[in-house]
N, C-alpha and C. Protein backbone atom coordinates (compact mmCIF):
# COMPACT_ATOMS: atom_id res chain seq x y z
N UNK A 1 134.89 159.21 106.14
CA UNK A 1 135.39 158.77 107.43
C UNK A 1 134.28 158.00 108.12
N UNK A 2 134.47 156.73 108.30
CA UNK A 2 133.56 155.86 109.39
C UNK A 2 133.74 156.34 110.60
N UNK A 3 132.23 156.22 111.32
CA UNK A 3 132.73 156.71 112.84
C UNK A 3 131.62 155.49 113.28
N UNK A 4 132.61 155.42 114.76
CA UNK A 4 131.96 153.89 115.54
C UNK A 4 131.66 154.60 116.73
N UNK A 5 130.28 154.42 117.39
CA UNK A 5 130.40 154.65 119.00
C UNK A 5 131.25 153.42 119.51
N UNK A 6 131.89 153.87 120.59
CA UNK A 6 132.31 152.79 121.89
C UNK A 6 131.68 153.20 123.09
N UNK A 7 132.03 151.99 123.33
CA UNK A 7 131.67 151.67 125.03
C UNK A 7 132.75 152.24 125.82
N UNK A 8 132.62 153.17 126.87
CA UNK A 8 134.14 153.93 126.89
C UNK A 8 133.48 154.85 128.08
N UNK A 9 134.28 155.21 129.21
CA UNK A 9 133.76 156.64 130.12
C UNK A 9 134.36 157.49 129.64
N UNK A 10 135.68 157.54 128.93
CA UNK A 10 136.28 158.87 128.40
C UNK A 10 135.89 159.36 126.55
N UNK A 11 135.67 158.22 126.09
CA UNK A 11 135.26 157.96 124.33
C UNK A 11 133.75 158.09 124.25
N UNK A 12 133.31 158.93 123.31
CA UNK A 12 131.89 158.77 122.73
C UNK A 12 131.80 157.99 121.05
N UNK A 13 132.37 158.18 120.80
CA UNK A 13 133.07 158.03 119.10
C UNK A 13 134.76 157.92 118.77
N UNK A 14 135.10 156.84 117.84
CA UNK A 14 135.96 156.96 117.03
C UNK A 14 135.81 156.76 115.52
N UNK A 15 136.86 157.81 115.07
CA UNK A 15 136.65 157.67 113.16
C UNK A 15 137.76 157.86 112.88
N UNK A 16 138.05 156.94 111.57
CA UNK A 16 139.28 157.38 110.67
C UNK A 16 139.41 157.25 109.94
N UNK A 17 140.44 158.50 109.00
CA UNK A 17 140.85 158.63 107.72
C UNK A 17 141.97 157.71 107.61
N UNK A 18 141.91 156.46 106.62
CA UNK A 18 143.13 156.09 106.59
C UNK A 18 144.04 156.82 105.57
N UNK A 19 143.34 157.19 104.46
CA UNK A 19 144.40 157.86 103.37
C UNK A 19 145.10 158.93 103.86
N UNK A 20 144.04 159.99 104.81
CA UNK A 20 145.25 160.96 105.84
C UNK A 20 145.48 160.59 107.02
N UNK A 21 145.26 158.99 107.70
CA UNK A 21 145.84 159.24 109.08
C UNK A 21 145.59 159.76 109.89
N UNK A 22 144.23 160.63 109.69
CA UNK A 22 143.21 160.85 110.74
C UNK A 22 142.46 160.52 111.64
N UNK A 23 142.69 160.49 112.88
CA UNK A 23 141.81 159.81 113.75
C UNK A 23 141.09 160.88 114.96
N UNK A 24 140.11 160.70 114.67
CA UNK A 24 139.16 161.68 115.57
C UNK A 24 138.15 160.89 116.71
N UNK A 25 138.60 161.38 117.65
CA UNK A 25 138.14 161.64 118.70
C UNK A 25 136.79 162.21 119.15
N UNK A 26 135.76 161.81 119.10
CA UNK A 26 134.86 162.37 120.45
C UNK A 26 134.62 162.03 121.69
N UNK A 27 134.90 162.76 121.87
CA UNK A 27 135.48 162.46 123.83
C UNK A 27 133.71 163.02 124.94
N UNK A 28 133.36 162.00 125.77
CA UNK A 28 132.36 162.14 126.57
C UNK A 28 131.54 163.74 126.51
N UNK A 29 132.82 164.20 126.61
CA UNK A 29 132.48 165.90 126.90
C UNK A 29 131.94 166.55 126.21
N UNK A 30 131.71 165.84 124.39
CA UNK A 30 130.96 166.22 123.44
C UNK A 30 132.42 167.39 122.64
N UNK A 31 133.35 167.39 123.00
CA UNK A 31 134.30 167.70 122.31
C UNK A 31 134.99 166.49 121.19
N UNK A 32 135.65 167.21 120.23
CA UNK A 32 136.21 166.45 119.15
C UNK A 32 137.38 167.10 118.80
N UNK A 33 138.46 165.86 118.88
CA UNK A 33 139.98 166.24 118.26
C UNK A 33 140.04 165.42 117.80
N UNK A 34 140.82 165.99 116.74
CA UNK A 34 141.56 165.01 115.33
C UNK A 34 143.07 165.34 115.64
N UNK A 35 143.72 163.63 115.32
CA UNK A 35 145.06 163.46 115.72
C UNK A 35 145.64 163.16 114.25
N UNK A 36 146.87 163.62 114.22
CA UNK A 36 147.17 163.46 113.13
C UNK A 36 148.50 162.80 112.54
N UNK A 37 148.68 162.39 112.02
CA UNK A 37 149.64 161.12 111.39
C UNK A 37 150.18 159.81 112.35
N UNK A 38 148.37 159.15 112.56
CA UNK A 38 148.14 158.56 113.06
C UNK A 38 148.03 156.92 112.34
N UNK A 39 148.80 155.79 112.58
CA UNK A 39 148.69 154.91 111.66
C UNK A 39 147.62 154.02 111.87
N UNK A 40 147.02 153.08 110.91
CA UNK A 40 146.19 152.40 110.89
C UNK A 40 145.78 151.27 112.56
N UNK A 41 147.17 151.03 112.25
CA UNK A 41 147.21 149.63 113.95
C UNK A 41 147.18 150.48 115.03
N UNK A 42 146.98 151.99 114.78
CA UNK A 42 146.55 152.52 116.37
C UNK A 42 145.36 152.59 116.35
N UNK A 43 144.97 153.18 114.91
CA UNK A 43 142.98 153.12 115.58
C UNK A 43 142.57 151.31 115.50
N UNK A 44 143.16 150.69 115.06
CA UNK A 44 142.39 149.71 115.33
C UNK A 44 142.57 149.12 116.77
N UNK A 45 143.48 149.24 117.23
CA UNK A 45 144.13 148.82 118.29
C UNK A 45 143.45 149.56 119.55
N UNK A 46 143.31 150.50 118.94
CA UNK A 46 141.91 151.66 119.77
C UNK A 46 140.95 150.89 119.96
N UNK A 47 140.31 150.50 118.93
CA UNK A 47 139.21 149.49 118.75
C UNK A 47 139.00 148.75 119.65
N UNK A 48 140.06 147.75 119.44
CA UNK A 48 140.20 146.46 120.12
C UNK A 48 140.43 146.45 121.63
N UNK A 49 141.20 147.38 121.83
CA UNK A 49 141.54 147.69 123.58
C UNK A 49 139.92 147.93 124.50
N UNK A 50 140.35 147.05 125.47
CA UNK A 50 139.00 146.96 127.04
C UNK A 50 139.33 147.81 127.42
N UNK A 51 139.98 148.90 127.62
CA UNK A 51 139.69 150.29 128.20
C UNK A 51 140.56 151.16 127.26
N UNK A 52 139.59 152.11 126.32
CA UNK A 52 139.62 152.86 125.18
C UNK A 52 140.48 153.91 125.96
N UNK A 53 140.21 154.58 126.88
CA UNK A 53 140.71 155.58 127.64
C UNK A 53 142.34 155.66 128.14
N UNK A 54 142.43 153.75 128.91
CA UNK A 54 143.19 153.52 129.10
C UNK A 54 145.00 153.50 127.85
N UNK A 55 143.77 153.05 126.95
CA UNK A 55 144.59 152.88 125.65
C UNK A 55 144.80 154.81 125.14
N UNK A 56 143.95 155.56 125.08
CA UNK A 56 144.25 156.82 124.62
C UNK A 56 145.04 157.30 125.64
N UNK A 57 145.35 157.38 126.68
CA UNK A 57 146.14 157.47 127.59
C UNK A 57 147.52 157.39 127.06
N UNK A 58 147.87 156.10 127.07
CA UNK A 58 148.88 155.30 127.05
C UNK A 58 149.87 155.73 125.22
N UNK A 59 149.28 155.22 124.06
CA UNK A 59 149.35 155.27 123.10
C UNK A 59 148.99 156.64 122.10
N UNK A 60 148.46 157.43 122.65
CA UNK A 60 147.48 158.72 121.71
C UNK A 60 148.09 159.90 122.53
N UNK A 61 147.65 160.07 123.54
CA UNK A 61 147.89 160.96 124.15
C UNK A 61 149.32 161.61 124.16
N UNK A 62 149.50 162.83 124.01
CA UNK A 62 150.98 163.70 123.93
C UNK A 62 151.81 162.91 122.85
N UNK A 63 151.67 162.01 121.62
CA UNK A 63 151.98 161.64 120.51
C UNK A 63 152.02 161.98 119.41
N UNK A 64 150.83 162.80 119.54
CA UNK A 64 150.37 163.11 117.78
C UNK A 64 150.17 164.78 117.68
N UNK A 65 150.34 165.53 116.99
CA UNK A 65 150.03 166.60 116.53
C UNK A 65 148.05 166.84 116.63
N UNK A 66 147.68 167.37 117.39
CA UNK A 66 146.14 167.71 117.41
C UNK A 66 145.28 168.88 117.22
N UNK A 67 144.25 168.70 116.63
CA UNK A 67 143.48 170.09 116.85
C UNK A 67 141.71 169.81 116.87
N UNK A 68 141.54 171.52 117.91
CA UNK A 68 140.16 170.47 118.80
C UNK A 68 139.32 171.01 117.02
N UNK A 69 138.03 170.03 116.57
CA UNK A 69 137.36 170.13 115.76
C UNK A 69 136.12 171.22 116.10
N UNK A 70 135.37 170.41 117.18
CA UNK A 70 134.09 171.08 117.79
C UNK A 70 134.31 171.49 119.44
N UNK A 71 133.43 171.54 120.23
CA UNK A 71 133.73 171.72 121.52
C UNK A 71 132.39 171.88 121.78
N UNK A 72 131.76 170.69 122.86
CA UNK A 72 130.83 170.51 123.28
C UNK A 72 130.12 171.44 124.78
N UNK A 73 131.14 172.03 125.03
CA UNK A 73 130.77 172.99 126.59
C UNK A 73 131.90 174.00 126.65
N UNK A 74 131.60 174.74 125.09
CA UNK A 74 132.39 176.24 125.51
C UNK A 74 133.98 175.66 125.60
N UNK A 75 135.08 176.81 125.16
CA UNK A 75 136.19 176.79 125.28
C UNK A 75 137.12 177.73 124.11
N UNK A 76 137.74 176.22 123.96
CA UNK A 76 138.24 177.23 122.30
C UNK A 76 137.31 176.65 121.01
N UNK A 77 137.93 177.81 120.17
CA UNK A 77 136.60 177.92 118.87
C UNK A 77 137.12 176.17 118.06
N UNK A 78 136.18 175.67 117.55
CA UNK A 78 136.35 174.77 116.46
C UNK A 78 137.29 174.87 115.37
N UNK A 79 138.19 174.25 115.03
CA UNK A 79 139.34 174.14 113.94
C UNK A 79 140.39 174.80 114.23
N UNK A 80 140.60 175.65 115.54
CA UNK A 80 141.48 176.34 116.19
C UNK A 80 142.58 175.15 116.33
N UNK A 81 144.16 175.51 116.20
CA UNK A 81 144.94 174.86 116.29
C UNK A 81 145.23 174.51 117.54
N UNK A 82 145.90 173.47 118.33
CA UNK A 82 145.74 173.63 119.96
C UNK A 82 147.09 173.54 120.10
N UNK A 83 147.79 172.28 119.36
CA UNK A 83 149.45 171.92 119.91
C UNK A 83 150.00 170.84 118.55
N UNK A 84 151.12 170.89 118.82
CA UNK A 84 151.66 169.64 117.96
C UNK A 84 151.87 168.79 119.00
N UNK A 85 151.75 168.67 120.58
CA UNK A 85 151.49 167.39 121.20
C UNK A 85 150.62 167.88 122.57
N UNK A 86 150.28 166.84 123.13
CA UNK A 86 149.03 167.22 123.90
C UNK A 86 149.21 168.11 124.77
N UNK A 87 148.32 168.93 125.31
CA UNK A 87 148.97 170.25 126.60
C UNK A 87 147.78 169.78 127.62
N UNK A 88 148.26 169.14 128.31
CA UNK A 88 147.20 168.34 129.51
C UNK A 88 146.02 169.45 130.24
N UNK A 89 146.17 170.46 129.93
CA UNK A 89 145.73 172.15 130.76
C UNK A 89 144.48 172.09 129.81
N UNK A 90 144.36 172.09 128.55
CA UNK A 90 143.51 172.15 127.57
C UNK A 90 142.60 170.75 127.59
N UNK A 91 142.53 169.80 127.68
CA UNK A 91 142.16 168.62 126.75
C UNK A 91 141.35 168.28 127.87
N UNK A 92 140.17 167.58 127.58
CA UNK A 92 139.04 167.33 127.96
C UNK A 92 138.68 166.19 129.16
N UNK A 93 139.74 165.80 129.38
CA UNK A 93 140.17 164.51 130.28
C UNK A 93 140.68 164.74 131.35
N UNK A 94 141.22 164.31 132.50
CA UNK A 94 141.24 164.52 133.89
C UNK A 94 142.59 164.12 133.34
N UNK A 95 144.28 164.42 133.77
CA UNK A 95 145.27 164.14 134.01
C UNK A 95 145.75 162.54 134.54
N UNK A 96 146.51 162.59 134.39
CA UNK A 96 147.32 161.06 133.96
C UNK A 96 146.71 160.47 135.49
């Protein structure tokens, strides 16, 4: 899995599996979720978008089946399952 920093207030990193459709997330907070059956033209499109956040917002967010990997400031344990779509109460980001 390649991982790219961005330029981003909500993104620290993106990476992805294309053969599984993996796209992981490290989010400012030093947390990491992996989204899953995620297609190619979204992470790139991730990429390409002037506000990464704006775009995970919009496109990522409450879409994909997730689970947090690591967790940078305490919470739930690593590889713990969280949701099959996003639960805004949990996730590392300030609400819509």
């Amino acid at each position: 899995m390649h991982v790219t920093a961005v330029e981003s207030t909500t993104l620290a990193t993106v990476a992805y599996d294309k053969a599984r459709e993996l796209l992981q997330l490290e989010f400012r907070s030093r947390a990491t979720y992996q989204y899953f059956g995620v297609a190619a033209a979204v992470h790139e499109a991730l990429l390409g978008a002037l506000s990464k956040g704006s775009y995970f917002n919009r496109f990522i967010r409450g879409r994909f089946p997730y689970s947090l990997a690591s967790h940078g400031q305490g919470g739930v344990a690593a590889g713990e399952f969280v949701s099959d779509s996003a639960d805004e109460r949990r996730l590392p980001w300030p609400g819509r």
